[in-house]
C-alpha atoms as a PDB file:
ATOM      1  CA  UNK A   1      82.751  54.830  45.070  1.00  0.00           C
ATOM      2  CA  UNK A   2      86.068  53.534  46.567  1.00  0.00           C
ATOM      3  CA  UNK A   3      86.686  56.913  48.287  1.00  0.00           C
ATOM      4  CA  UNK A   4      83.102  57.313  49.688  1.00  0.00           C
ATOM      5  CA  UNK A   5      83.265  53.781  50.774  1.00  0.00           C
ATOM      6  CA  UNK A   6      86.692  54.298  52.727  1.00  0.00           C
ATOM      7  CA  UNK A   7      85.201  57.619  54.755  1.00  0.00           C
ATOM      8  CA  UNK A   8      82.146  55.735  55.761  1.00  0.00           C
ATOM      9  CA  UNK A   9      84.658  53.329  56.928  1.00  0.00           C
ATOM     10  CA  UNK A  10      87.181  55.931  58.703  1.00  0.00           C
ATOM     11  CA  UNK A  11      83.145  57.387  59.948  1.00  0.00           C
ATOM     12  CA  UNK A  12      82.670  53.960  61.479  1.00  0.00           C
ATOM     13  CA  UNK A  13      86.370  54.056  63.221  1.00  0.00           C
ATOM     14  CA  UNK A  14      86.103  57.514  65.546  1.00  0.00           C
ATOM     15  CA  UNK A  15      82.464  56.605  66.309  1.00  0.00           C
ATOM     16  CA  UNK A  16      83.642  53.364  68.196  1.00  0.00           C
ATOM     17  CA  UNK A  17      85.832  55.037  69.585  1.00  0.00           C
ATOM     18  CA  UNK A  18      84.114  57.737  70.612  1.00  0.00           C
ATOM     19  CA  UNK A  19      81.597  54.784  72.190  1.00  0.00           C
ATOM     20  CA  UNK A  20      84.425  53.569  73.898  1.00  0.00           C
ATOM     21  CA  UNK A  21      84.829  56.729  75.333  1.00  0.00           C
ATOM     22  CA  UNK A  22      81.462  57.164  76.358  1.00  0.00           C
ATOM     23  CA  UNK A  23      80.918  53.993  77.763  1.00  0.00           C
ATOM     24  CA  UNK A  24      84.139  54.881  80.010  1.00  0.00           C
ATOM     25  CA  UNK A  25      82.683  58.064  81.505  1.00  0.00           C
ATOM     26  CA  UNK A  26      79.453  56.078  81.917  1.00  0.00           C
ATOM     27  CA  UNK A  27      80.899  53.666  84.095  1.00  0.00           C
ATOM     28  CA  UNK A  28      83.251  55.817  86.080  1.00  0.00           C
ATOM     29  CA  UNK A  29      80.127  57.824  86.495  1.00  0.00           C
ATOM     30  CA  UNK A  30      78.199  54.900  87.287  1.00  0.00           C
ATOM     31  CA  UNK A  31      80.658  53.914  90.464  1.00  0.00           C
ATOM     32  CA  UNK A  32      81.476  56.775  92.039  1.00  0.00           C
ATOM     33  CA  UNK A  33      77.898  58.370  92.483  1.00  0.00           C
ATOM     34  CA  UNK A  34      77.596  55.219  94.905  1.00  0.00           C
ATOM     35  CA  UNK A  35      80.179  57.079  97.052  1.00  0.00           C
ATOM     36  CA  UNK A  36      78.389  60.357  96.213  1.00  0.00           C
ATOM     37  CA  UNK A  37      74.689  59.160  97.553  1.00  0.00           C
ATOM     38  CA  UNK A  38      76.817  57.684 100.596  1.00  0.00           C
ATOM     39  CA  UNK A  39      78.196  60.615 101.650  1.00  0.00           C
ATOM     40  CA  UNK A  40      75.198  63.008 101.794  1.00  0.00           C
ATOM     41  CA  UNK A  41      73.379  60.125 103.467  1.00  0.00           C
ATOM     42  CA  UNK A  42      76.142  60.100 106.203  1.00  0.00           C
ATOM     43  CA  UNK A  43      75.924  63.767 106.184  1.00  0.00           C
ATOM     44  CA  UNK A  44      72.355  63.912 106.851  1.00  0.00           C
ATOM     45  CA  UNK A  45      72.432  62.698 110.885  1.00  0.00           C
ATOM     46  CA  UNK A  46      74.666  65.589 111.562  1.00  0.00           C
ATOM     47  CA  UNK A  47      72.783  68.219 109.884  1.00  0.00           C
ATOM     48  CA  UNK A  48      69.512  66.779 111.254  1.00  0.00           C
ATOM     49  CA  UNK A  49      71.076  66.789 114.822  1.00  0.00           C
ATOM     50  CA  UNK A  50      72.536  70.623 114.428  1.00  0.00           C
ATOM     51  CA  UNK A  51      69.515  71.848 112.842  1.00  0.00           C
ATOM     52  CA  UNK A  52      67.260  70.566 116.115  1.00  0.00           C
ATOM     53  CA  UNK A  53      70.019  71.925 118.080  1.00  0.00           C
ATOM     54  CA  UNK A  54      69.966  75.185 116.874  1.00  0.00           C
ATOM     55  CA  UNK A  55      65.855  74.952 116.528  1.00  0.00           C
ATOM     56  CA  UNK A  56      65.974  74.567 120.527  1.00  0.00           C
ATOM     57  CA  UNK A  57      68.186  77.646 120.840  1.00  0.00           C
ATOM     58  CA  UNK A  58      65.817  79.874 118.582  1.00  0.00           C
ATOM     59  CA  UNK A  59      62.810  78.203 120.329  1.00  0.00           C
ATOM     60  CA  UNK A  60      63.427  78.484 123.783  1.00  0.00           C
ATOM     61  CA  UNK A  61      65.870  81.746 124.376  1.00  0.00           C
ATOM     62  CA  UNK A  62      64.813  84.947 122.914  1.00  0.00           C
ATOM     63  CA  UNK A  63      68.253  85.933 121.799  1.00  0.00           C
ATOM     64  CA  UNK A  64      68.926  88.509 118.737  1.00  0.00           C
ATOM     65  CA  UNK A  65      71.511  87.105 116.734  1.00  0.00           C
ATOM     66  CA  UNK A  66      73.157  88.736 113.908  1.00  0.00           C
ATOM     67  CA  UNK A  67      72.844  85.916 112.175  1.00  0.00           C
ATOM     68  CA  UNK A  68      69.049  85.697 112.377  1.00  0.00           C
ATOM     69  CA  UNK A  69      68.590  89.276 112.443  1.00  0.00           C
ATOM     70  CA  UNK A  70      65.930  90.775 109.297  1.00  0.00           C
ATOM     71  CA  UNK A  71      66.837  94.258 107.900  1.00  0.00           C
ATOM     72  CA  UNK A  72      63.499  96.217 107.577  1.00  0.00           C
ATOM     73  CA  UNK A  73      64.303  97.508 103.881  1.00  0.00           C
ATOM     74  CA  UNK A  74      67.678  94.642 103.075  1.00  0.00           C
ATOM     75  CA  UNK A  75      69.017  96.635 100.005  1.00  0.00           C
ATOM     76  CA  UNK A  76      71.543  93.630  98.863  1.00  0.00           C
ATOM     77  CA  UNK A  77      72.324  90.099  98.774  1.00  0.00           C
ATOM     78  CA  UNK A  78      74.614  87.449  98.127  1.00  0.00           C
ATOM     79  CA  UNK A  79      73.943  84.313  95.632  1.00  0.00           C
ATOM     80  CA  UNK A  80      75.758  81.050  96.129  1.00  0.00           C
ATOM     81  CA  UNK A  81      75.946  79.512  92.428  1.00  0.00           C
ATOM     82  CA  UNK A  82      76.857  76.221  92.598  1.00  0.00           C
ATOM     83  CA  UNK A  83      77.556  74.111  89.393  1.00  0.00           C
ATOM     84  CA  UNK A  84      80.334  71.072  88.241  1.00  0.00           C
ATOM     85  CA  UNK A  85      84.106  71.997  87.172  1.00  0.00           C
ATOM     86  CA  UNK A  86      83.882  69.714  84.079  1.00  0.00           C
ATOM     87  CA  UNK A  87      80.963  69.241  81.356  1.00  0.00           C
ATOM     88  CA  UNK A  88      79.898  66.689  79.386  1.00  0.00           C
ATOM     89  CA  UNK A  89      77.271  65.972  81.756  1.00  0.00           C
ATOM     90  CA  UNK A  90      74.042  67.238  79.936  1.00  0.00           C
ATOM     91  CA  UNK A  91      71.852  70.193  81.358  1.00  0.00           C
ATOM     92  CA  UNK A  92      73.147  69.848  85.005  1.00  0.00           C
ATOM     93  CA  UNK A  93      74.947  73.268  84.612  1.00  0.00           C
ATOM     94  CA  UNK A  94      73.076  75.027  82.678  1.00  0.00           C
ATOM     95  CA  UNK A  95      69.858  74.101  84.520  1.00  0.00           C
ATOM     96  CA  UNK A  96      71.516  75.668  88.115  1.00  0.00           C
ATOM     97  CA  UNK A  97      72.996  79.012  85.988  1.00  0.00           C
ATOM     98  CA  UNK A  98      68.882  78.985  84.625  1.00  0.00           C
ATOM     99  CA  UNK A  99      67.646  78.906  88.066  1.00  0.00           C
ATOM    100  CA  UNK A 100      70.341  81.561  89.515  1.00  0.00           C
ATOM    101  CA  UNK A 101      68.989  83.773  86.499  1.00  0.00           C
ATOM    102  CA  UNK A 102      65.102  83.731  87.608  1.00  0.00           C
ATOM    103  CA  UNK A 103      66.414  84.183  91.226  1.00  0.00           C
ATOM    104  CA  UNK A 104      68.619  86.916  89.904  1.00  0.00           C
ATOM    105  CA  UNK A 105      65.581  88.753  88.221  1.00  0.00           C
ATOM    106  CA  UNK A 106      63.095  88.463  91.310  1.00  0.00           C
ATOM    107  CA  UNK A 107      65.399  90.004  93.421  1.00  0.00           C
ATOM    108  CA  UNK A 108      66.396  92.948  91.202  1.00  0.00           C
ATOM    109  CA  UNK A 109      62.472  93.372  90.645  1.00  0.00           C
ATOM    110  CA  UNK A 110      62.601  93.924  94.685  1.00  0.00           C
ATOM    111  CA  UNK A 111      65.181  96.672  93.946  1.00  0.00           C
ATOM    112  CA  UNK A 112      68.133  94.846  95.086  1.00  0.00           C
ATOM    113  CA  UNK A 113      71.929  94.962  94.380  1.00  0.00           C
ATOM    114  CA  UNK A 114      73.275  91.678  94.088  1.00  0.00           C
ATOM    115  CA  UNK A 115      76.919  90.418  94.869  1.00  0.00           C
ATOM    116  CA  UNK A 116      77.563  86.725  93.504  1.00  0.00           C
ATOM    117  CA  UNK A 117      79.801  84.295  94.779  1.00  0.00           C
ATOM    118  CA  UNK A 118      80.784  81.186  92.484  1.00  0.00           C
ATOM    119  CA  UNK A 119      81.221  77.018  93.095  1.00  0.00           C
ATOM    120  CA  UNK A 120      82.694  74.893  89.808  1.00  0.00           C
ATOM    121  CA  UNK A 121      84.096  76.269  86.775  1.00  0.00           C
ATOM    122  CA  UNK A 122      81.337  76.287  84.611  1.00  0.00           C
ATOM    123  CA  UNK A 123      79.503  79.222  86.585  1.00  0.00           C
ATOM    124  CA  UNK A 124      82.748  81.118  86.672  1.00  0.00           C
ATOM    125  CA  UNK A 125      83.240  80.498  82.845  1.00  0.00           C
ATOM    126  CA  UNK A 126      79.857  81.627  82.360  1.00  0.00           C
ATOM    127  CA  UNK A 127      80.243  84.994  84.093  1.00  0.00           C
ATOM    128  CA  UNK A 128      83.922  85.503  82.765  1.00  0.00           C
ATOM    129  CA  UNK A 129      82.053  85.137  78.918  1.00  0.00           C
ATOM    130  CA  UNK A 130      79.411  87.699  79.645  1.00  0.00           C
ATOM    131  CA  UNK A 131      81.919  90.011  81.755  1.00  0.00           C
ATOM    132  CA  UNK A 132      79.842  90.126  84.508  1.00  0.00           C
ATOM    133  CA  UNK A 133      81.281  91.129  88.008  1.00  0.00           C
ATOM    134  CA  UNK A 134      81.484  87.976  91.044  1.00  0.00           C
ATOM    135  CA  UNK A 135      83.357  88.156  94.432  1.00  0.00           C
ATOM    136  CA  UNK A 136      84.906  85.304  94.915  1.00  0.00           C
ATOM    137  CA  UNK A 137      85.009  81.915  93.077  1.00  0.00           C
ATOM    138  CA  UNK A 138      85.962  77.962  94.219  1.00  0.00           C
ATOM    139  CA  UNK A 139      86.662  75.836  91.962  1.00  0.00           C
ATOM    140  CA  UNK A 140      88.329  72.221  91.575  1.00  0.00           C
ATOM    141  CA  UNK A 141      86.049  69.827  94.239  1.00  0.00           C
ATOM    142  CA  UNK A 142      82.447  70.068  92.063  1.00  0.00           C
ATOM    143  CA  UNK A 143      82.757  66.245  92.407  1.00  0.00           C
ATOM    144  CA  UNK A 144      84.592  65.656  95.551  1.00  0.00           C
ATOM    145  CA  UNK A 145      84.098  68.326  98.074  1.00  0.00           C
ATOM    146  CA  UNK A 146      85.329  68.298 101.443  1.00  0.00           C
ATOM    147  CA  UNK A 147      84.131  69.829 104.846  1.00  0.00           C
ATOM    148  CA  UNK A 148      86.948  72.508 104.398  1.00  0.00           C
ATOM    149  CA  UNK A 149      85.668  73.894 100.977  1.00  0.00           C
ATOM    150  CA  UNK A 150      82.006  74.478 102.555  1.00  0.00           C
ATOM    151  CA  UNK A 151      83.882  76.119 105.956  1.00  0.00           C
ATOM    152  CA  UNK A 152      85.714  78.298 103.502  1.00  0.00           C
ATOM    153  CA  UNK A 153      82.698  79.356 101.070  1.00  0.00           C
ATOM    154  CA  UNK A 154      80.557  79.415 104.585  1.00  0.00           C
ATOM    155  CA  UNK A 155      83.111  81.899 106.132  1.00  0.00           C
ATOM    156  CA  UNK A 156      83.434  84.012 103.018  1.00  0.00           C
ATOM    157  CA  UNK A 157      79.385  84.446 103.101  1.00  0.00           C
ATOM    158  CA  UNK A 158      79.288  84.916 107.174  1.00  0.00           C
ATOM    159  CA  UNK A 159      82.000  87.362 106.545  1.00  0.00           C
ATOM    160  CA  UNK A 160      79.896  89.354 104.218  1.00  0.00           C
ATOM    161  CA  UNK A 161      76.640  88.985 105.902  1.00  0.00           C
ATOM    162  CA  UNK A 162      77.973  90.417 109.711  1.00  0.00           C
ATOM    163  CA  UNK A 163      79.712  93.405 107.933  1.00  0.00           C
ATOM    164  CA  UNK A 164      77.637  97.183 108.612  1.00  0.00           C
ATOM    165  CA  UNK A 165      75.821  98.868 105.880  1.00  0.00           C
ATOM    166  CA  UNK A 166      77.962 100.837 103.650  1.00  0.00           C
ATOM    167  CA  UNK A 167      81.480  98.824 104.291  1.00  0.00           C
ATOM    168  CA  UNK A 168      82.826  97.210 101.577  1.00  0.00           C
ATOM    169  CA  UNK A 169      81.117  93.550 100.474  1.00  0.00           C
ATOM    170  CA  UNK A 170      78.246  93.883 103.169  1.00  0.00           C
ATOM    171  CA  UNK A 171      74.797  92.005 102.242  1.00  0.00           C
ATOM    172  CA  UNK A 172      71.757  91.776 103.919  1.00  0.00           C
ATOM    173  CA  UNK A 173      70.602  88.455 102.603  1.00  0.00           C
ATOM    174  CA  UNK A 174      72.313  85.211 101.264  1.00  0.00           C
ATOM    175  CA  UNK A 175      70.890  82.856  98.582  1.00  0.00           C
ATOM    176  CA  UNK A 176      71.806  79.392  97.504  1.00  0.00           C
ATOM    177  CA  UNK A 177      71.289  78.130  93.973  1.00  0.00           C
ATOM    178  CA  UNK A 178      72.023  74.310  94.196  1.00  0.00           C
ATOM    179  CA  UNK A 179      70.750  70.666  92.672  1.00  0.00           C
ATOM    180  CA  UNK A 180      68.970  68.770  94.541  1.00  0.00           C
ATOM    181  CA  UNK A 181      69.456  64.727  94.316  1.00  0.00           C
ATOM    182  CA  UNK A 182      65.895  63.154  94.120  1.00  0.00           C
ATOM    183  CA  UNK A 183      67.010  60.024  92.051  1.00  0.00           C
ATOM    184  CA  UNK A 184      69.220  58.706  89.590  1.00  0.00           C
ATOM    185  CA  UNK A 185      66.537  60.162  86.979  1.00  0.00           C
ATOM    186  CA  UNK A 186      65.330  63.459  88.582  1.00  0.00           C
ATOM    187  CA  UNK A 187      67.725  65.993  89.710  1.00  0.00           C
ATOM    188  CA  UNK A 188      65.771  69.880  90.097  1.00  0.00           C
ATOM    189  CA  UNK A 189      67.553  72.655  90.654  1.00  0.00           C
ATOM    190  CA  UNK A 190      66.232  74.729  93.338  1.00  0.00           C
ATOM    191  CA  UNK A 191      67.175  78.266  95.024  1.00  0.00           C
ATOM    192  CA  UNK A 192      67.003  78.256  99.487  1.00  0.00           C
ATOM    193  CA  UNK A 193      67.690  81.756 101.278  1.00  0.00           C
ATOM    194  CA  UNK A 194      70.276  80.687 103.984  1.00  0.00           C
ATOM    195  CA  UNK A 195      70.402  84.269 105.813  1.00  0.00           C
ATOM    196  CA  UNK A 196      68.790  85.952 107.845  1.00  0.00           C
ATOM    197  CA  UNK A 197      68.647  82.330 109.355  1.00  0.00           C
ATOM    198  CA  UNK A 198      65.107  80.544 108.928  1.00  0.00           C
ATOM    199  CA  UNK A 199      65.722  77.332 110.586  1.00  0.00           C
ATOM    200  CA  UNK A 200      63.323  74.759 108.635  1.00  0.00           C
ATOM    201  CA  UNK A 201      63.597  70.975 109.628  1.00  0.00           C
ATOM    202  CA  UNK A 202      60.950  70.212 106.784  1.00  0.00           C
ATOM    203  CA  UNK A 203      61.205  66.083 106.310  1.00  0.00           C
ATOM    204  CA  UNK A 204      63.064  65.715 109.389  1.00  0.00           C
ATOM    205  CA  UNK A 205      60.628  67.318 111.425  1.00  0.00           C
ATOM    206  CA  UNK A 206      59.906  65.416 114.612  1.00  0.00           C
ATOM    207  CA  UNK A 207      56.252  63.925 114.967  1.00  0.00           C
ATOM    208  CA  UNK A 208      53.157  66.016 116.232  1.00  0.00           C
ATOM    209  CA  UNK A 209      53.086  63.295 119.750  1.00  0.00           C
ATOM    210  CA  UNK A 210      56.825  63.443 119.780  1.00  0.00           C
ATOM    211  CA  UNK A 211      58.301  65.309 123.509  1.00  0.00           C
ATOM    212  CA  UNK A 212      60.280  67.741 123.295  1.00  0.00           C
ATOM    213  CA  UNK A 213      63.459  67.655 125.372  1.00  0.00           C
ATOM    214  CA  UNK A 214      64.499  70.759 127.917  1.00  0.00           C
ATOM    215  CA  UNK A 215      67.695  72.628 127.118  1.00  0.00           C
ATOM    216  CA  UNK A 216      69.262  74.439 129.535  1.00  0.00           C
ATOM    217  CA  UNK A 217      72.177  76.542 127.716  1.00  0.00           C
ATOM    218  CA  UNK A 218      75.585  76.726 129.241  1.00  0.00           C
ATOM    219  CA  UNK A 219      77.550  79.706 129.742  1.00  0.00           C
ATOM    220  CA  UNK A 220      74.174  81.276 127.706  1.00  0.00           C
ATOM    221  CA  UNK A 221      71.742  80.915 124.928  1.00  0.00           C
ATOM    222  CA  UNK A 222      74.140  83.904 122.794  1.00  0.00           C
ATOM    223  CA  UNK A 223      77.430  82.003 123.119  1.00  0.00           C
ATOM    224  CA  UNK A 224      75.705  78.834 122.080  1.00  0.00           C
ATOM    225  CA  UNK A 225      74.060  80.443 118.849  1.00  0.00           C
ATOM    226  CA  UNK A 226      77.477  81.767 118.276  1.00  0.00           C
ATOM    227  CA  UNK A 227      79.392  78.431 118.408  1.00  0.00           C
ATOM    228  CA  UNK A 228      76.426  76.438 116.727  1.00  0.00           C
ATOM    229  CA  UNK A 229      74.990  79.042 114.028  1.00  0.00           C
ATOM    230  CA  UNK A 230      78.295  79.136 112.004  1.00  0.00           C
ATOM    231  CA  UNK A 231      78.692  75.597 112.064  1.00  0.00           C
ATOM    232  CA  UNK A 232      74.737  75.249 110.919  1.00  0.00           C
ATOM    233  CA  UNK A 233      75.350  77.475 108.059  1.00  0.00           C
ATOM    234  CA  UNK A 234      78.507  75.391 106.895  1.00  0.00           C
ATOM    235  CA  UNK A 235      76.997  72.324 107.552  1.00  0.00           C
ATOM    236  CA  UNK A 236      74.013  73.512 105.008  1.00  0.00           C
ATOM    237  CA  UNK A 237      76.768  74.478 102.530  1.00  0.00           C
ATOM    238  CA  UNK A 238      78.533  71.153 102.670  1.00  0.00           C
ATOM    239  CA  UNK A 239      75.275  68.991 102.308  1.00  0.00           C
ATOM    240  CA  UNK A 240      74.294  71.791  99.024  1.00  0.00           C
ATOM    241  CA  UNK A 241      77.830  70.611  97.807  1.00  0.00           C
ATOM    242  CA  UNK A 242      77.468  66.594  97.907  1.00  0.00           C
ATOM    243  CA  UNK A 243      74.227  66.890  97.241  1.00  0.00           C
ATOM    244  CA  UNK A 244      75.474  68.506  94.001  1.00  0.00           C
ATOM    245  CA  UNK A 245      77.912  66.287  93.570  1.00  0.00           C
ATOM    246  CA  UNK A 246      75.985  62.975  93.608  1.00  0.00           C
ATOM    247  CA  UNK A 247      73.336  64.851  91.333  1.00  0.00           C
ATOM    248  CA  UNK A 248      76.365  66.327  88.951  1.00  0.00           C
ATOM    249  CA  UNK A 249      77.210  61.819  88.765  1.00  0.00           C
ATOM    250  CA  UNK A 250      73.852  61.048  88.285  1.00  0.00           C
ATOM    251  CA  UNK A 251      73.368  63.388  85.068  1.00  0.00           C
ATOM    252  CA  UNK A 252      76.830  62.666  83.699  1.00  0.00           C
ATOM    253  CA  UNK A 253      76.337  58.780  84.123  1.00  0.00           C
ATOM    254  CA  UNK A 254      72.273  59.193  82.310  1.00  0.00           C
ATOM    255  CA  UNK A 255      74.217  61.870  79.578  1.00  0.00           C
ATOM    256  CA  UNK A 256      77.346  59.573  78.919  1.00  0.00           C
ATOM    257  CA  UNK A 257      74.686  56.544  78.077  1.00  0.00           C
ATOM    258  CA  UNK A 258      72.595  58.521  75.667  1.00  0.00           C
ATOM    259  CA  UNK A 259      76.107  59.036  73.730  1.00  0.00           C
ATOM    260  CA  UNK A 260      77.053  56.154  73.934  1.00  0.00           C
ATOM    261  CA  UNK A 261      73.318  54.787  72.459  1.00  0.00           C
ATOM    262  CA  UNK A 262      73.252  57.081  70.138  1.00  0.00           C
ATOM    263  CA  UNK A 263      77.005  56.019  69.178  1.00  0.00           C
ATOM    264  CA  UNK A 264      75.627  52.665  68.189  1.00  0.00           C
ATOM    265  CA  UNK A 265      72.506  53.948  66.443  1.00  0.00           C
ATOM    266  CA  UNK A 266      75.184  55.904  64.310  1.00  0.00           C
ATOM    267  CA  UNK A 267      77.261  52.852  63.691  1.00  0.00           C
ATOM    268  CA  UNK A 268      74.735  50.708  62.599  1.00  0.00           C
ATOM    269  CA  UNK A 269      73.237  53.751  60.231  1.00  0.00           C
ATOM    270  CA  UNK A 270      76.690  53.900  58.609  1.00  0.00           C
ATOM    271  CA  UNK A 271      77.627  50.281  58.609  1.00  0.00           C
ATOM    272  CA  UNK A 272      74.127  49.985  56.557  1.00  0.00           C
ATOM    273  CA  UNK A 273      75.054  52.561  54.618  1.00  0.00           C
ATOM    274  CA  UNK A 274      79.032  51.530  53.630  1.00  0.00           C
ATOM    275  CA  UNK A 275      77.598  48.213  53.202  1.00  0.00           C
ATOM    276  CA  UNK A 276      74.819  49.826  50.532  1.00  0.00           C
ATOM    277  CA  UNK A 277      77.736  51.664  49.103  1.00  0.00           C
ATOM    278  CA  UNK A 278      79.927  48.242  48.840  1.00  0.00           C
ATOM    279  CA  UNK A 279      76.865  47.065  47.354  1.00  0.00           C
ATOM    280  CA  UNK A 280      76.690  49.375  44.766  1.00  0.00           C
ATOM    281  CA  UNK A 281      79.896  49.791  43.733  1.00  0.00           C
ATOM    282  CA  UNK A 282      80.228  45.825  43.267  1.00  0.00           C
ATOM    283  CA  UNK A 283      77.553  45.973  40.784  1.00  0.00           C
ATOM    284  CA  UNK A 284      78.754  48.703  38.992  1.00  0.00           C
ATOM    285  CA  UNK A 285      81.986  46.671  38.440  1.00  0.00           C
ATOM    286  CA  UNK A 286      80.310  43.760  37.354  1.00  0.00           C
ATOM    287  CA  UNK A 287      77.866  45.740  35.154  1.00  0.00           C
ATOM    288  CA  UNK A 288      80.863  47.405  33.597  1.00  0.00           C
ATOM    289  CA  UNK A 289      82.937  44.515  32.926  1.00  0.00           C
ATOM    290  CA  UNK A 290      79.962  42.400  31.378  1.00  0.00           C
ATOM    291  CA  UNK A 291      79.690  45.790  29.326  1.00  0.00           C
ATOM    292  CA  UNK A 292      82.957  45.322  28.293  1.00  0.00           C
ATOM    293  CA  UNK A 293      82.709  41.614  27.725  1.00  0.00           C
ATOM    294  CA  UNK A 294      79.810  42.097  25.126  1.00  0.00           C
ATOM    295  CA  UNK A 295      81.246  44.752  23.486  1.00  0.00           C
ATOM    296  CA  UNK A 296      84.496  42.673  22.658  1.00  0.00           C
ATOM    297  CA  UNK A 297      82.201  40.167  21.830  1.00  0.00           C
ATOM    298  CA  UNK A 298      80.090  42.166  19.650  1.00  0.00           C
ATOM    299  CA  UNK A 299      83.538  43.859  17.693  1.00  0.00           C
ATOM    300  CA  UNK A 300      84.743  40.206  17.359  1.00  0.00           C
ATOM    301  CA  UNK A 301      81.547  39.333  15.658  1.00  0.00           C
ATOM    302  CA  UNK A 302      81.714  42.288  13.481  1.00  0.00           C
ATOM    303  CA  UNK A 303      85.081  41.065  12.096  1.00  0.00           C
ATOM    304  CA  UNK A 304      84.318  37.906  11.478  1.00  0.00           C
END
């Protein structure tokens, strides 16, 4: 009973500590998604301010862009996976690389070819286990990233997109597979098709008695969609990525507390049970030495 009684004991040990580990990651988690829900919140002016800019330019010019150009039969496109470098942070990952999957099946049921390209290192590991073929991957900023990551990734995808049919890495459509950050408790997946361009304001929309302003586009309407369009597509990336971020926080911080509850539920279990144990093994010593007591008793009567 000894030995039992000293593993629930060593049991009791790593689970504290393993709460104390917990509980770190849960507050680390806890502070920095702050930052997180700061950032995309600054970096929702800009993007609301570029995407009316470039609404203007597609409303009032009649340019053809290459960017906003729709093949009649597109043949392939590009997916944008993007998921955390690190784990322990529940079904965040797996719930994007779910998503990516269905998107992944609806377009090969369209008949097309698909070319992926890969954010965080838990979408790369994922492909690397099941040997299937990506691009290009990014990894190391799932928590932190920076305007030059999503000007890099937004590059690599504009790069892809403007290349003819039949040269090497050319797509006809490009797909995001993201989180969106609703709240500290709901964080949904969801999959956006960022080219051919289809400018959407959605929430931000202006109201149905708000004026328009006039635009008049200097040198032209092309050179501005050329000088804004990139930077719209990048600036879509970059708000994907911290709104990934914040969300990748949020489901860390709400995963690190359920370990760290269910830590305590297991010490207390254990502590009930050592003590049980303890119990136990107490009154089999005492039942064995009154045992002993009445038999000496009984063979000293017998001799007497």
């Amino acid at each position: 009973m000894a030995v039992s009684l000293r593993e629930y004991r060593a049991r009791i040990k790593s689970t504290e500590s393993m709460k104390k580990i917990t509980r770190a990651m849960e507050l680390i988690a806890a502070s920095r998604i702050i930052k997180a829900q700061q950032r995309a919140k600054a970096a929702a002016p800009y993007a609301r301010e570029l995407t009316r800019a470039v609404s203007a330019v597609a409303t009032f010019s009649n340019v053809d862009h290459p960017l906003t150009r729709e093949e009649e039969n597109p043949r392939k496109a590009a997916v944008l996976v993007i998921t955390s470098d690190r784990g322990l942070a529940g079904a965040y990952s797996s719930s994007v690389i779910k998503e990516a999957e269905r998107l992944t099946e609806r377009l090969q049921a369209e008949g097309k070819e698909l070319d992926f390209y890969l954010a965080g290192r838990k979408a790369e590991a994922y492909f690397k286990f099941r040997g299937r073929d990506y691009v290009q991957a990014w990894t190391g900023f799932s928590d932190q990233p920076d305007y030059e990551h999503a000007a890099e990734i937004g590059k690599a995808l504009i790069d892809a997109f403007l290349k003819e049919q039949g040269e090497d890495g050319d797509v006809d459509e490009v797909h995001v597979v993201s989180t969106r950050f609703r709240s500290m408790l709901v964080q949904e997946p969801v999959a956006v098709r960022l080219l051919p361009l289809e400018v959407v304001e959605g929430e931000e929309a202006p109201e149905a008695d708000e004026l328009l302003p006039l635009y008049e586009f200097e040198p032209s309407a092309e050179a501005v969609l050329d000088g804004l369009l990139p930077q719209y597509v990048q600036s879509r990336i970059f708000y994907s990525l911290l709104q990934a971020a914040a969300s990748e926080l949020a489901a860390r911080q709400k995963a690190m507390k359920a370990a760290t509850d269910n830590a305590s539920e297991l010490i207390k279990k254990l502590t009930r049970v050592a003590n049980q144990a303890r119990q136990a093994g107490i009154t089999q010593e005492i039942s064995e030495i009154v045992g002993g007591v009445n038999a000496l008793a009984d063979a000293q009567a017998a001799n007497d």
